[in-house]
PDB file of N, CA and C in Angstrom:
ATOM      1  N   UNK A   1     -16.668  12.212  -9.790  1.00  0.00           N
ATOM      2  CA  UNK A   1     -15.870  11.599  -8.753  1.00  0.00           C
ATOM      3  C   UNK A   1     -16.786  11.248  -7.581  1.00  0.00           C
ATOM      4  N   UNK A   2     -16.520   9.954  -6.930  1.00  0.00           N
ATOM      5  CA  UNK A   2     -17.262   9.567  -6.017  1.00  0.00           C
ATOM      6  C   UNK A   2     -16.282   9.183  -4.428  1.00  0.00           C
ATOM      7  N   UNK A   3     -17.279   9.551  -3.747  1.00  0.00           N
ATOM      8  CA  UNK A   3     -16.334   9.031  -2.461  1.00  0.00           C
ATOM      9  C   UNK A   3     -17.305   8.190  -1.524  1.00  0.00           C
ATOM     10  N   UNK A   4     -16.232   7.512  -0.608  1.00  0.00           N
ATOM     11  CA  UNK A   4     -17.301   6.764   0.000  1.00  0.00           C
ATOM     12  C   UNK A   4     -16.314   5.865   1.422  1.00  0.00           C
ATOM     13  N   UNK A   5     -17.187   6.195   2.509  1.00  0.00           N
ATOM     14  CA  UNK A   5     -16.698   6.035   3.501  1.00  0.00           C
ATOM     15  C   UNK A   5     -17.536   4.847   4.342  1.00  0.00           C
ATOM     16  N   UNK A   6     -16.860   4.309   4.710  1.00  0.00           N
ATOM     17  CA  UNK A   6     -16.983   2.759   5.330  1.00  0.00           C
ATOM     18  C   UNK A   6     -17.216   2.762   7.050  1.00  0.00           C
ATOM     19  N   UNK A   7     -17.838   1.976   7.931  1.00  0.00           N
ATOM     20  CA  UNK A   7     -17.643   2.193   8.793  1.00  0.00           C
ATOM     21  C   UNK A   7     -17.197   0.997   9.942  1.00  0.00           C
ATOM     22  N   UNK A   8     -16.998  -0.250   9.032  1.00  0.00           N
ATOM     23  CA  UNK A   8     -15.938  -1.445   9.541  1.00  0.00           C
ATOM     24  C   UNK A   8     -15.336  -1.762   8.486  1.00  0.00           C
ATOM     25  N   UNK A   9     -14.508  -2.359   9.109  1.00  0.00           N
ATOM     26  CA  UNK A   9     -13.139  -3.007   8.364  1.00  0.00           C
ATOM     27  C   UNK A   9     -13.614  -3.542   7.194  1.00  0.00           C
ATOM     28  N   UNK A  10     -14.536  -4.799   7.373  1.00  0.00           N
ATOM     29  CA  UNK A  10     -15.096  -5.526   6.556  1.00  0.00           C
ATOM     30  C   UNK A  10     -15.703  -5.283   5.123  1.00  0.00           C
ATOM     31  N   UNK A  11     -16.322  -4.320   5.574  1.00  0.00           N
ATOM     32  CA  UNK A  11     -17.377  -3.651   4.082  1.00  0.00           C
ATOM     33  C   UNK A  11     -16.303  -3.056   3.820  1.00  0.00           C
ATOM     34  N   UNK A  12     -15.022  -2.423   4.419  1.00  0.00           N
ATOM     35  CA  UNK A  12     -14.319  -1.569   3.157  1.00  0.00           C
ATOM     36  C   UNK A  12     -13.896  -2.131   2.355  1.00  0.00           C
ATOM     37  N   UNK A  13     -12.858  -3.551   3.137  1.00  0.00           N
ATOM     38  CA  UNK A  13     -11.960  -4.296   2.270  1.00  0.00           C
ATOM     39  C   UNK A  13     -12.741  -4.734   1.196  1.00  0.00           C
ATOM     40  N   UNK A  14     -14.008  -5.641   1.435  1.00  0.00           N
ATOM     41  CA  UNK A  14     -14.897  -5.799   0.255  1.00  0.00           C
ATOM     42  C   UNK A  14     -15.209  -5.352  -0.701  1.00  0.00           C
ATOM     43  N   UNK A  15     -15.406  -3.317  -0.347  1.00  0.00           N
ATOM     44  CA  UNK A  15     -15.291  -2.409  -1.707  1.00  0.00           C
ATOM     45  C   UNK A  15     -14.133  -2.400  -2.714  1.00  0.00           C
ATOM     46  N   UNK A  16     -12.839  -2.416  -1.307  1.00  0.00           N
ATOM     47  CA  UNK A  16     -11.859  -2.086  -2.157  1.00  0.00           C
ATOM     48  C   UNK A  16     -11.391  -3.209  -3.445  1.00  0.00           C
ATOM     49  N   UNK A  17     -11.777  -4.515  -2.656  1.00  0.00           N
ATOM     50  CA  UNK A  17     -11.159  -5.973  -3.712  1.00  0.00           C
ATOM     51  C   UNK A  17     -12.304  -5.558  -5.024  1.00  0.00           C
ATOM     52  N   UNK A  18     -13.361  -4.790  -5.019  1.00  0.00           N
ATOM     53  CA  UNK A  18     -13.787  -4.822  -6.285  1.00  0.00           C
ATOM     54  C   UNK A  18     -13.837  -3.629  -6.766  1.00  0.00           C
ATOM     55  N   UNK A  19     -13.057  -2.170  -6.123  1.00  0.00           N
ATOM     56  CA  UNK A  19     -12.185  -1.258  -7.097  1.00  0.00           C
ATOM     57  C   UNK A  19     -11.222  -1.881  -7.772  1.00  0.00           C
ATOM     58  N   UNK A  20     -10.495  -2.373  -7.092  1.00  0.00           N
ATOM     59  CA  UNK A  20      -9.391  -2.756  -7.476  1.00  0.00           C
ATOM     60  C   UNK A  20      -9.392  -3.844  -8.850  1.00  0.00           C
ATOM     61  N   UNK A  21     -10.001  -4.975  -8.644  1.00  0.00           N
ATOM     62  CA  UNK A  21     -10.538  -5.838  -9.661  1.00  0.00           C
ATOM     63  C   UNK A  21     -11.453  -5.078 -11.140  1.00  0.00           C
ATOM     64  N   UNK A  22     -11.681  -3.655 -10.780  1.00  0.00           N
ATOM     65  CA  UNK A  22     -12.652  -3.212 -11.651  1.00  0.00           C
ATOM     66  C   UNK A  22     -11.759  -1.838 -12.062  1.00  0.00           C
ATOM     67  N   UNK A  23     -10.605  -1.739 -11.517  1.00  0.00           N
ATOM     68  CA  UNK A  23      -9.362  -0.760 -12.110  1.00  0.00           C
ATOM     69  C   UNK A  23      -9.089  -0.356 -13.683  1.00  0.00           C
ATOM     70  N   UNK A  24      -9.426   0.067 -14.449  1.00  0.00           N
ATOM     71  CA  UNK A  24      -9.188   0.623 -15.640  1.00  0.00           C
ATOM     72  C   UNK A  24      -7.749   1.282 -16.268  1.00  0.00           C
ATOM     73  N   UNK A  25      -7.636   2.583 -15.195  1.00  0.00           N
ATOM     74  CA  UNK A  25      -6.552   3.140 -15.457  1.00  0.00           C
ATOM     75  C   UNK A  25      -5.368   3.124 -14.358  1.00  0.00           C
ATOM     76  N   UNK A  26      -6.422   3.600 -12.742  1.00  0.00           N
ATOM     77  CA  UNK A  26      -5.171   3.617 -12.028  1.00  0.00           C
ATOM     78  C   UNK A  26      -5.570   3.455 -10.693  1.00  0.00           C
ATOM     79  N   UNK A  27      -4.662   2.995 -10.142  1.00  0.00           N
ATOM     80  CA  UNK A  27      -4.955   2.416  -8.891  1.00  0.00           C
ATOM     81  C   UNK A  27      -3.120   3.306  -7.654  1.00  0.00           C
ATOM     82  N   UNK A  28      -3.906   4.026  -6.407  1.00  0.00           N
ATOM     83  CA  UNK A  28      -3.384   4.933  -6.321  1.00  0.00           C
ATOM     84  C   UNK A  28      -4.045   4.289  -4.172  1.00  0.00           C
ATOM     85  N   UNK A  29      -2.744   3.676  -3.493  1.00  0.00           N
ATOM     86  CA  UNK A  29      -3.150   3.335  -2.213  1.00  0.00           C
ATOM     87  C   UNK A  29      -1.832   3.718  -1.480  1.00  0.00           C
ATOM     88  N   UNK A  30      -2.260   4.183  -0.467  1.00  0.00           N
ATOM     89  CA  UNK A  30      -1.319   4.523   0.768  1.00  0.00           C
ATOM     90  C   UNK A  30      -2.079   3.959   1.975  1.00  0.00           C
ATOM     91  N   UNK A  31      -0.571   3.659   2.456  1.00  0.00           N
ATOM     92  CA  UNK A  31      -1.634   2.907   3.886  1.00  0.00           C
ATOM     93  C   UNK A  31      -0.002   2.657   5.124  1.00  0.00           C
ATOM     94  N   UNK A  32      -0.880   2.813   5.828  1.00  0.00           N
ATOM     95  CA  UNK A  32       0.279   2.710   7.379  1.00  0.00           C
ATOM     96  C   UNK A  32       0.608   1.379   7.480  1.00  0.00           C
ATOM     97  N   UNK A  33       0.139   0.627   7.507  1.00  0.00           N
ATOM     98  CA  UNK A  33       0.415  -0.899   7.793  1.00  0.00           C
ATOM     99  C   UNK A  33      -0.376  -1.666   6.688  1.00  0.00           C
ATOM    100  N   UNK A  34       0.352  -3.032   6.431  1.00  0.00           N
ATOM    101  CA  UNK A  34      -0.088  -3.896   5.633  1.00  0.00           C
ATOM    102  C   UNK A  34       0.515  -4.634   6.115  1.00  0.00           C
ATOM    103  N   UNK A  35      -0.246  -5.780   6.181  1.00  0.00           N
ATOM    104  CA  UNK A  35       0.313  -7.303   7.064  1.00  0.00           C
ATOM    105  C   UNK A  35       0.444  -8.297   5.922  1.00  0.00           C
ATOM    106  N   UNK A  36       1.437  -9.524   5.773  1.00  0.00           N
ATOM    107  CA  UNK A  36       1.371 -10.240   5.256  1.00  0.00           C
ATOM    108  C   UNK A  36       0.538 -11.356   5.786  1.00  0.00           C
ATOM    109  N   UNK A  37      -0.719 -11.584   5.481  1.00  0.00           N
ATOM    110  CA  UNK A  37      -1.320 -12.374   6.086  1.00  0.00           C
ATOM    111  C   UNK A  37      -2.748 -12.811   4.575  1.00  0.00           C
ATOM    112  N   UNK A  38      -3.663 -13.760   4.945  1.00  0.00           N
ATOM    113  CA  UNK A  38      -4.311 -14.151   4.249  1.00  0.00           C
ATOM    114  C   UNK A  38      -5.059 -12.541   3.022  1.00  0.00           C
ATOM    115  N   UNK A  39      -5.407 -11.485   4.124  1.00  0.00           N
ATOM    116  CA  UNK A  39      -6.508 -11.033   3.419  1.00  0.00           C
ATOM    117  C   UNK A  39      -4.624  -9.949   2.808  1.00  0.00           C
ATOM    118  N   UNK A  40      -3.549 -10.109   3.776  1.00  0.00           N
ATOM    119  CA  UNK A  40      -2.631  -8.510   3.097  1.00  0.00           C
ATOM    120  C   UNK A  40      -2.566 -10.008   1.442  1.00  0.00           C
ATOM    121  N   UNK A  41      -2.093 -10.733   1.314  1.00  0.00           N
ATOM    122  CA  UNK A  41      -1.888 -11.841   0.346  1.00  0.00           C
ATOM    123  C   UNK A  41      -2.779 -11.357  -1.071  1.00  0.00           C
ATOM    124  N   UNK A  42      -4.472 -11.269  -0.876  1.00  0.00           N
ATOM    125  CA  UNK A  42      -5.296 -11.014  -1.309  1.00  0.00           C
ATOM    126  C   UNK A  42      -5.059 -10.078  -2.067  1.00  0.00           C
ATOM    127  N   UNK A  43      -4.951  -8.576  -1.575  1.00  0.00           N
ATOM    128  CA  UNK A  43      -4.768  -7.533  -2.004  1.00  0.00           C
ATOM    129  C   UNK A  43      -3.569  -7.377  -2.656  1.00  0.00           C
ATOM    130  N   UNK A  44      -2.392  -8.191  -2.712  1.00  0.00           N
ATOM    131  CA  UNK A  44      -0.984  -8.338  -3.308  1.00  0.00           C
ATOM    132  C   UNK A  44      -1.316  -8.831  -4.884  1.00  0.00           C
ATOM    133  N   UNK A  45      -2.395  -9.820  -4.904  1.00  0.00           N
ATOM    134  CA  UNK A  45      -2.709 -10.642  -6.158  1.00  0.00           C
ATOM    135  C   UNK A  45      -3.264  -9.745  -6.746  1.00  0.00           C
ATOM    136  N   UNK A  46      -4.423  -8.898  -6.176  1.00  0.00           N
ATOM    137  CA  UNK A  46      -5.449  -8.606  -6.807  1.00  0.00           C
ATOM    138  C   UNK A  46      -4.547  -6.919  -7.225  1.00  0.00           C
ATOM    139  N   UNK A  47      -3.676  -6.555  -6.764  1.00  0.00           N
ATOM    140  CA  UNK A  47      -2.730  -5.638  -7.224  1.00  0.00           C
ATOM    141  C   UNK A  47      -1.557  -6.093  -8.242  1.00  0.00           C
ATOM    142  N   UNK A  48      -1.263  -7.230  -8.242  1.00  0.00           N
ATOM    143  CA  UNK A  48      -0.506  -7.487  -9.276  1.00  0.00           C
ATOM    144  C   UNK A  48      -1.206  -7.946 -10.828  1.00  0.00           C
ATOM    145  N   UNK A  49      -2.575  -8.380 -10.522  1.00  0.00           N
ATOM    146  CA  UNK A  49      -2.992  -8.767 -11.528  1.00  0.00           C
ATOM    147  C   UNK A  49      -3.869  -7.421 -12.233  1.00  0.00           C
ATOM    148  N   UNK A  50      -3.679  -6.155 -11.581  1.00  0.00           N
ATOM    149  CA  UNK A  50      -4.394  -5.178 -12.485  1.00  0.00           C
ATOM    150  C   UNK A  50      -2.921  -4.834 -12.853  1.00  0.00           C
ATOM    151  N   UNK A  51      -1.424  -4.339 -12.150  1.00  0.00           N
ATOM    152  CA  UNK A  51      -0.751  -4.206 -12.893  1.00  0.00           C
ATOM    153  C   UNK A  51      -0.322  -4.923 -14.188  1.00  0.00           C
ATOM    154  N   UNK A  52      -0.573  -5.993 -14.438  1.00  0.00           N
ATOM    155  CA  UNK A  52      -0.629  -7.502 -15.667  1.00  0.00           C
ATOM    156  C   UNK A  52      -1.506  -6.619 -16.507  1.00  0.00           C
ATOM    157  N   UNK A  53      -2.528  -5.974 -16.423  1.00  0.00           N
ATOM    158  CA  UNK A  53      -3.695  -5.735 -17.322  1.00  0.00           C
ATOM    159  C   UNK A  53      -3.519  -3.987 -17.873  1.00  0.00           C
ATOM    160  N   UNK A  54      -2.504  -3.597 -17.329  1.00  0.00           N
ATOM    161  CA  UNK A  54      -1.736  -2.500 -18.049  1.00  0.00           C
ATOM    162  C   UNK A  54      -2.399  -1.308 -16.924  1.00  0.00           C
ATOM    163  N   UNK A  55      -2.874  -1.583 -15.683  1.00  0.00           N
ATOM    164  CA  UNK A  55      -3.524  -0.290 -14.747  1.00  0.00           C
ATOM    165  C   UNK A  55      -1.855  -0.272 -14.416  1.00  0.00           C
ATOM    166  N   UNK A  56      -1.903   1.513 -14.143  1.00  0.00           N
ATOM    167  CA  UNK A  56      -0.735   2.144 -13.029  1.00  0.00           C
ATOM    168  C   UNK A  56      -1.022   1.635 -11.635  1.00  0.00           C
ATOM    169  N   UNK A  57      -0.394   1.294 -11.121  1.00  0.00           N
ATOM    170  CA  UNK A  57      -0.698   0.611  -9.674  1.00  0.00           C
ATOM    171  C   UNK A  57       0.710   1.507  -8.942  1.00  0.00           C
ATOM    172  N   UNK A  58       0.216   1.975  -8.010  1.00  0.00           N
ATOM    173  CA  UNK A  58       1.615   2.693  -6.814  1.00  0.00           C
ATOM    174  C   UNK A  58       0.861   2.440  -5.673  1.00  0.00           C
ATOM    175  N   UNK A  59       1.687   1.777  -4.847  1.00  0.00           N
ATOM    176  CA  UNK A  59       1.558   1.700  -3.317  1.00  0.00           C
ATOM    177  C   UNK A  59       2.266   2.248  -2.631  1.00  0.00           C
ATOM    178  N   UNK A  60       2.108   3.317  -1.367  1.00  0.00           N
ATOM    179  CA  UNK A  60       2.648   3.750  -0.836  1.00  0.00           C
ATOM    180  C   UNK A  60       2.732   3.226   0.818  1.00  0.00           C
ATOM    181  N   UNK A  61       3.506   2.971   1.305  1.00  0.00           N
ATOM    182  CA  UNK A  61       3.632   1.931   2.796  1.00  0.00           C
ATOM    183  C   UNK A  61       4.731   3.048   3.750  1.00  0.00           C
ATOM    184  N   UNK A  62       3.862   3.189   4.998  1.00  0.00           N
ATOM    185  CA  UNK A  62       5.099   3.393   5.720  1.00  0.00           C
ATOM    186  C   UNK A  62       5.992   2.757   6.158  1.00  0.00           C
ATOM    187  N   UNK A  63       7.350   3.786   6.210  1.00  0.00           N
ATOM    188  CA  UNK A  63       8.467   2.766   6.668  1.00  0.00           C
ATOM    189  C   UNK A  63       8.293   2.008   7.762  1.00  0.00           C
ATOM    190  N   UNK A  64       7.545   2.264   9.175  1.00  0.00           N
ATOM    191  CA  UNK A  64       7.385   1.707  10.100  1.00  0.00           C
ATOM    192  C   UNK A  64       6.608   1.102  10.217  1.00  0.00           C
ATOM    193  N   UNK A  65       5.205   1.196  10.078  1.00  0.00           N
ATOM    194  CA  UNK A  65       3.992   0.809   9.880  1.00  0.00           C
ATOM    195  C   UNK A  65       4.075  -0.354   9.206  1.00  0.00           C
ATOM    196  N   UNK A  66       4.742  -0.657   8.038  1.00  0.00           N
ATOM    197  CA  UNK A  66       4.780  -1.964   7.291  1.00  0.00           C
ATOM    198  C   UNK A  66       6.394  -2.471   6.870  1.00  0.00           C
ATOM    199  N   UNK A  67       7.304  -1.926   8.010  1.00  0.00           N
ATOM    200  CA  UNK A  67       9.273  -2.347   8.192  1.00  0.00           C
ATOM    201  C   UNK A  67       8.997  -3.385   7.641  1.00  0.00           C
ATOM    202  N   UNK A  68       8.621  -4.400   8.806  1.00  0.00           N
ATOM    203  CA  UNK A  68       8.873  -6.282   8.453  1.00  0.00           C
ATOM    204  C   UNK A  68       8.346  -6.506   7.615  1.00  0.00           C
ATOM    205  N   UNK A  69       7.516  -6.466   6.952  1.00  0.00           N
ATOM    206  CA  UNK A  69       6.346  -7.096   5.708  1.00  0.00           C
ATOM    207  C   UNK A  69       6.955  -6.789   4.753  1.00  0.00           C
ATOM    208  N   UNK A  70       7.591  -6.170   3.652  1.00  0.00           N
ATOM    209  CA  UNK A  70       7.484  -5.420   2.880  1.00  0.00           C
ATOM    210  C   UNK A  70       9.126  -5.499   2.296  1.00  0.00           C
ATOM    211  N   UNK A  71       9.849  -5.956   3.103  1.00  0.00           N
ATOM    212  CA  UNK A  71      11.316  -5.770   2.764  1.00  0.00           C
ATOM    213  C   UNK A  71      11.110  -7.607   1.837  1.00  0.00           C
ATOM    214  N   UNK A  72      10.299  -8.708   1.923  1.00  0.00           N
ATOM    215  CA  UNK A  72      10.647  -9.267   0.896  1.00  0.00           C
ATOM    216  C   UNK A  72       9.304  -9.183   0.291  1.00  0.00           C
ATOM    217  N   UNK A  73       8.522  -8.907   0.238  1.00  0.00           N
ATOM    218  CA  UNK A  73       7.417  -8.579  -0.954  1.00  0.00           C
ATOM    219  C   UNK A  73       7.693  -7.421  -2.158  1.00  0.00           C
ATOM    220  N   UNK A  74       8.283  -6.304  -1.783  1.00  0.00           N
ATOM    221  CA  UNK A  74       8.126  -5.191  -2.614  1.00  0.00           C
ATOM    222  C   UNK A  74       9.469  -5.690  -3.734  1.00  0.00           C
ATOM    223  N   UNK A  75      10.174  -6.377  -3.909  1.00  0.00           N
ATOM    224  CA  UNK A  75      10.388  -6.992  -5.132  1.00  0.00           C
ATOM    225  C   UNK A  75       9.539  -7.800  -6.330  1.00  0.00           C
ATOM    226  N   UNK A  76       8.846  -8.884  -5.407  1.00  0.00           N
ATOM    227  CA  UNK A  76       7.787  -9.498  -6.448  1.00  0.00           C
ATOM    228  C   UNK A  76       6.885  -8.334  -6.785  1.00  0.00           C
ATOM    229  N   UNK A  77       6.189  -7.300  -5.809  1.00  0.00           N
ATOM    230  CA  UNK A  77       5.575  -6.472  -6.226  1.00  0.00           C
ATOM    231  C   UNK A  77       6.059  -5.585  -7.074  1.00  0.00           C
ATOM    232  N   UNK A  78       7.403  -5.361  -7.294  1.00  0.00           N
ATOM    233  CA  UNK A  78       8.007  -4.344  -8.479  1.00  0.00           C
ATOM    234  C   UNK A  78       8.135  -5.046  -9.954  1.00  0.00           C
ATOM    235  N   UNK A  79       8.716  -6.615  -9.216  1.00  0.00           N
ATOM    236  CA  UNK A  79       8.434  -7.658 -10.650  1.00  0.00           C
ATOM    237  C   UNK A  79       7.644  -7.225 -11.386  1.00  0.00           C
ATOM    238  N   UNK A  80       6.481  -7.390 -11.132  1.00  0.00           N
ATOM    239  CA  UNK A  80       5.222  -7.576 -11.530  1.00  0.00           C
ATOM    240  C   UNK A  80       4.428  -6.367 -11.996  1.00  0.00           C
ATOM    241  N   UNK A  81       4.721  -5.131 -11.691  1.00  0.00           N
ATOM    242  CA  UNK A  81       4.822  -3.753 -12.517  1.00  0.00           C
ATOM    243  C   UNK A  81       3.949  -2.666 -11.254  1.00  0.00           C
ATOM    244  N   UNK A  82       3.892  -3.063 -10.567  1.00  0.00           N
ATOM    245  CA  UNK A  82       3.541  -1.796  -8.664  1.00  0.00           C
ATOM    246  C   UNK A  82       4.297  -1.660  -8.607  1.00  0.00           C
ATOM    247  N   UNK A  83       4.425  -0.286  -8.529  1.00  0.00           N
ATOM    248  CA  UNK A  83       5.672   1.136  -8.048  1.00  0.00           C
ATOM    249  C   UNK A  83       5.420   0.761  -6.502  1.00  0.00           C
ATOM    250  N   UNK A  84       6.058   0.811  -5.720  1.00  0.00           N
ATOM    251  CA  UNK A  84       6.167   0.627  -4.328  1.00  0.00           C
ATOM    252  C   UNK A  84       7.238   1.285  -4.126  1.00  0.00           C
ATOM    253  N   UNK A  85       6.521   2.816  -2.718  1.00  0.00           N
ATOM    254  CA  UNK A  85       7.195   3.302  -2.470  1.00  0.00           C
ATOM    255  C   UNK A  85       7.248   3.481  -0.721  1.00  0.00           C
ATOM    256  N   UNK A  86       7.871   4.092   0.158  1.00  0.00           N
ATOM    257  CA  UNK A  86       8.083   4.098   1.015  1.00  0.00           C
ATOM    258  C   UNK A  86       7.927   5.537   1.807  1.00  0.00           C
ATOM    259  N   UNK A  87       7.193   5.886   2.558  1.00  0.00           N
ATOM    260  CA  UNK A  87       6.878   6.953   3.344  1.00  0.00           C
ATOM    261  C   UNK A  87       7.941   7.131   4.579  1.00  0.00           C
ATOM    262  N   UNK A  88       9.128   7.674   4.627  1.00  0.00           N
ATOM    263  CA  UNK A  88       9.963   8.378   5.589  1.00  0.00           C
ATOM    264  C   UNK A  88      10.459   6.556   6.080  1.00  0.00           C
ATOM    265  N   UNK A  89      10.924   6.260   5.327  1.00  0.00           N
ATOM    266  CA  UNK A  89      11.577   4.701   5.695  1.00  0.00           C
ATOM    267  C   UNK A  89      12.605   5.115   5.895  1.00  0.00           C
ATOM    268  N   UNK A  90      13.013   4.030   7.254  1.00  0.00           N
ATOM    269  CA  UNK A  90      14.262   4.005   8.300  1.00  0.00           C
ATOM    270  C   UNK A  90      15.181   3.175   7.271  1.00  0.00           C
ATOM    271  N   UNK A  91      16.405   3.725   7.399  1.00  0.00           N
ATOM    272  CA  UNK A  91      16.872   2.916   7.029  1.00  0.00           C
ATOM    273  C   UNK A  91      18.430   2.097   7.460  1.00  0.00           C
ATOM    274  N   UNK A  92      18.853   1.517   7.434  1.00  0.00           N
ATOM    275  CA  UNK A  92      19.971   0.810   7.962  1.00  0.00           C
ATOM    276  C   UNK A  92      21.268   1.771   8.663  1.00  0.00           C
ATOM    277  N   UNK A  93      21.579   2.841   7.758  1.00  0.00           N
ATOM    278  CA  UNK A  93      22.610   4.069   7.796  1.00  0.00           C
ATOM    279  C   UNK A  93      21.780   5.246   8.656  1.00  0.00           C
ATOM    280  N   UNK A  94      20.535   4.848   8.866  1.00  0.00           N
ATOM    281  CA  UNK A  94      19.676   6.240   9.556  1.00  0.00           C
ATOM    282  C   UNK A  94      20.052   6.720  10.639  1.00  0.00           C
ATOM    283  N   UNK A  95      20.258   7.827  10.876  1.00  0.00           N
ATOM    284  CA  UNK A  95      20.878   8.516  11.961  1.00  0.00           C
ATOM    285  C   UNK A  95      19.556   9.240  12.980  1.00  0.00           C
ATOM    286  N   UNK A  96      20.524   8.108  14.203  1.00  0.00           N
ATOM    287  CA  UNK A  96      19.326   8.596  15.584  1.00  0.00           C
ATOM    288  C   UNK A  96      19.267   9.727  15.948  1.00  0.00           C
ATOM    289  N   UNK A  97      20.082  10.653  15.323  1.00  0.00           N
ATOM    290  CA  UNK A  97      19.881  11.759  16.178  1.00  0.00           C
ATOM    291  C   UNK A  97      18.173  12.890  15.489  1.00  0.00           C
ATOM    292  N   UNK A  98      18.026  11.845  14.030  1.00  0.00           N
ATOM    293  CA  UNK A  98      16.998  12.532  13.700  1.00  0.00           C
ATOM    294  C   UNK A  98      15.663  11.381  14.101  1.00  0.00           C
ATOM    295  N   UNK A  99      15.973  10.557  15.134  1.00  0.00           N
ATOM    296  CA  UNK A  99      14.695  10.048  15.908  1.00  0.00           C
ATOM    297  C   UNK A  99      13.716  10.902  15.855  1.00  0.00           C
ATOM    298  N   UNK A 100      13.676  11.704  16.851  1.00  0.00           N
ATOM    299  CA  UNK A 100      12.664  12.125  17.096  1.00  0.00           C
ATOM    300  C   UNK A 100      11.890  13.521  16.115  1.00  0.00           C
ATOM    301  N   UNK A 101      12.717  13.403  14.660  1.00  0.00           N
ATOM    302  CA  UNK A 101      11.542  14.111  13.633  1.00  0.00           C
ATOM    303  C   UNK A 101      11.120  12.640  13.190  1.00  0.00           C
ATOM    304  N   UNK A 102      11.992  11.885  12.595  1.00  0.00           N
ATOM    305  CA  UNK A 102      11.981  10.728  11.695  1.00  0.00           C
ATOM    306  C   UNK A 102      11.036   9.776  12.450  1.00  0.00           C
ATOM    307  N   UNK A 103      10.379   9.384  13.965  1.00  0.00           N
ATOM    308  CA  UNK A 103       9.992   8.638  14.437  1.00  0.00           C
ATOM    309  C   UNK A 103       8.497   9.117  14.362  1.00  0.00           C
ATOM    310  N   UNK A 104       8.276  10.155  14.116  1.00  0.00           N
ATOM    311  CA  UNK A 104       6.831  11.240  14.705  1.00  0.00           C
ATOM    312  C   UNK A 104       6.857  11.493  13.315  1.00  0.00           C
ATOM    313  N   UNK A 105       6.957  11.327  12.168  1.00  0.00           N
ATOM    314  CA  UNK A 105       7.043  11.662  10.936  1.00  0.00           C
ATOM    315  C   UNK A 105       6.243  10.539  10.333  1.00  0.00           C
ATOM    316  N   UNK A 106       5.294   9.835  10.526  1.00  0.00           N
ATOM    317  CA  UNK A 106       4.316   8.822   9.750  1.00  0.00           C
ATOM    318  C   UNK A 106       2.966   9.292   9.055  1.00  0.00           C
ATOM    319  N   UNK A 107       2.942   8.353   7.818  1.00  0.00           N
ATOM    320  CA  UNK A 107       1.386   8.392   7.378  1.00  0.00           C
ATOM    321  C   UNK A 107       0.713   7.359   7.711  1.00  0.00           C
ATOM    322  N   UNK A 108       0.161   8.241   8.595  1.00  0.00           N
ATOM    323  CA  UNK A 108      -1.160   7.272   8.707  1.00  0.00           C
ATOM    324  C   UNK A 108      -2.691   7.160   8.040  1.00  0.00           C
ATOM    325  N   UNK A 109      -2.170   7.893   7.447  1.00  0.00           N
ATOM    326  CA  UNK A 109      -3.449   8.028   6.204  1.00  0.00           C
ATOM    327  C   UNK A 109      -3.574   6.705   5.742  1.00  0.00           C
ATOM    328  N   UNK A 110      -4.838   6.422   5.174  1.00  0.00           N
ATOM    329  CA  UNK A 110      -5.365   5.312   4.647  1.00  0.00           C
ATOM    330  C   UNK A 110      -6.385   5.703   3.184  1.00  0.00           C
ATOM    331  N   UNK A 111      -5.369   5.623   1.894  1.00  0.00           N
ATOM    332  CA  UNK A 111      -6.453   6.059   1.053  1.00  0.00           C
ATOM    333  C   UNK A 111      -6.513   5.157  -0.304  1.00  0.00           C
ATOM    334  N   UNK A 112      -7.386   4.599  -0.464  1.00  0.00           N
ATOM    335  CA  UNK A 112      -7.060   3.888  -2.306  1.00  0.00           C
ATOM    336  C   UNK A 112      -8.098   4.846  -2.907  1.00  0.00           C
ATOM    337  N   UNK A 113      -7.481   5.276  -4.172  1.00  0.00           N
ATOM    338  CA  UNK A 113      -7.966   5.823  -5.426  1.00  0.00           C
ATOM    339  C   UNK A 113      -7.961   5.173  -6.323  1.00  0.00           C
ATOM    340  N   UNK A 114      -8.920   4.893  -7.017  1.00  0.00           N
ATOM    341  CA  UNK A 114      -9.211   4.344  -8.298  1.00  0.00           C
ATOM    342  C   UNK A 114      -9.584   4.559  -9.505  1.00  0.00           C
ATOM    343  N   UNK A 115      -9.191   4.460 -10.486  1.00  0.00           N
ATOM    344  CA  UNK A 115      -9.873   5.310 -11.857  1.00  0.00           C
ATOM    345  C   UNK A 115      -9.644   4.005 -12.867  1.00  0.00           C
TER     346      UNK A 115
END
């Protein structure tokens, strides 16, 4: 097992598009925010097309961290065979009175695993 830590944005995403592209068995990411934008786009393809190639793919997104983005992507992303799941997501019926566990309750962890 190898690990490996980055120290801009840039060189990580770069590692990660070629874990990910070089995925075998499983592909294993949590992350606080994901933007729909050129490079979040990127990582959507390059996650749907290892799920196509028979890798386990699960994404894990916080509910807050990635609310707006994610409420119409994580269908095509389930289409397409990524488990997408949700870290302490708010939800429509959510009751304020558990604000303040439910608001202070985020991952902000940032991790992709790859095998």
């Amino acid at each position: 097992m190898r690990y490996k830590f980055y120290t801009n944005s840039e060189k990580a995403w770069g590692a990660m598009r070629v874990a990910i592209a070089a995925a075998k068995e499983s592909i294993y990411w949590e992350s606080y925010i994901f933007v729909d934008d050129e490079l979040g786009r990127n990582f959507l393809e390059l996650l749907k097309s290892a799920a196509a190639r028979g890798v386990h793919v699960k994404l894990i997104l916080d509910g807050v961290g990635s609310f707006t983005v994610f409420a119409s992507l994580a269908d095509e992303l389930k289409a397409s065979g990524v488990e997408v799941l949700y870290f302490n997501r708010l939800l429509p019926w959510w009751n304020p009175a558990r604000l303040r566990m439910g608001w202070f309750a985020r991952t902000h962890r940032k991790l992709l695993i790859v095998s």
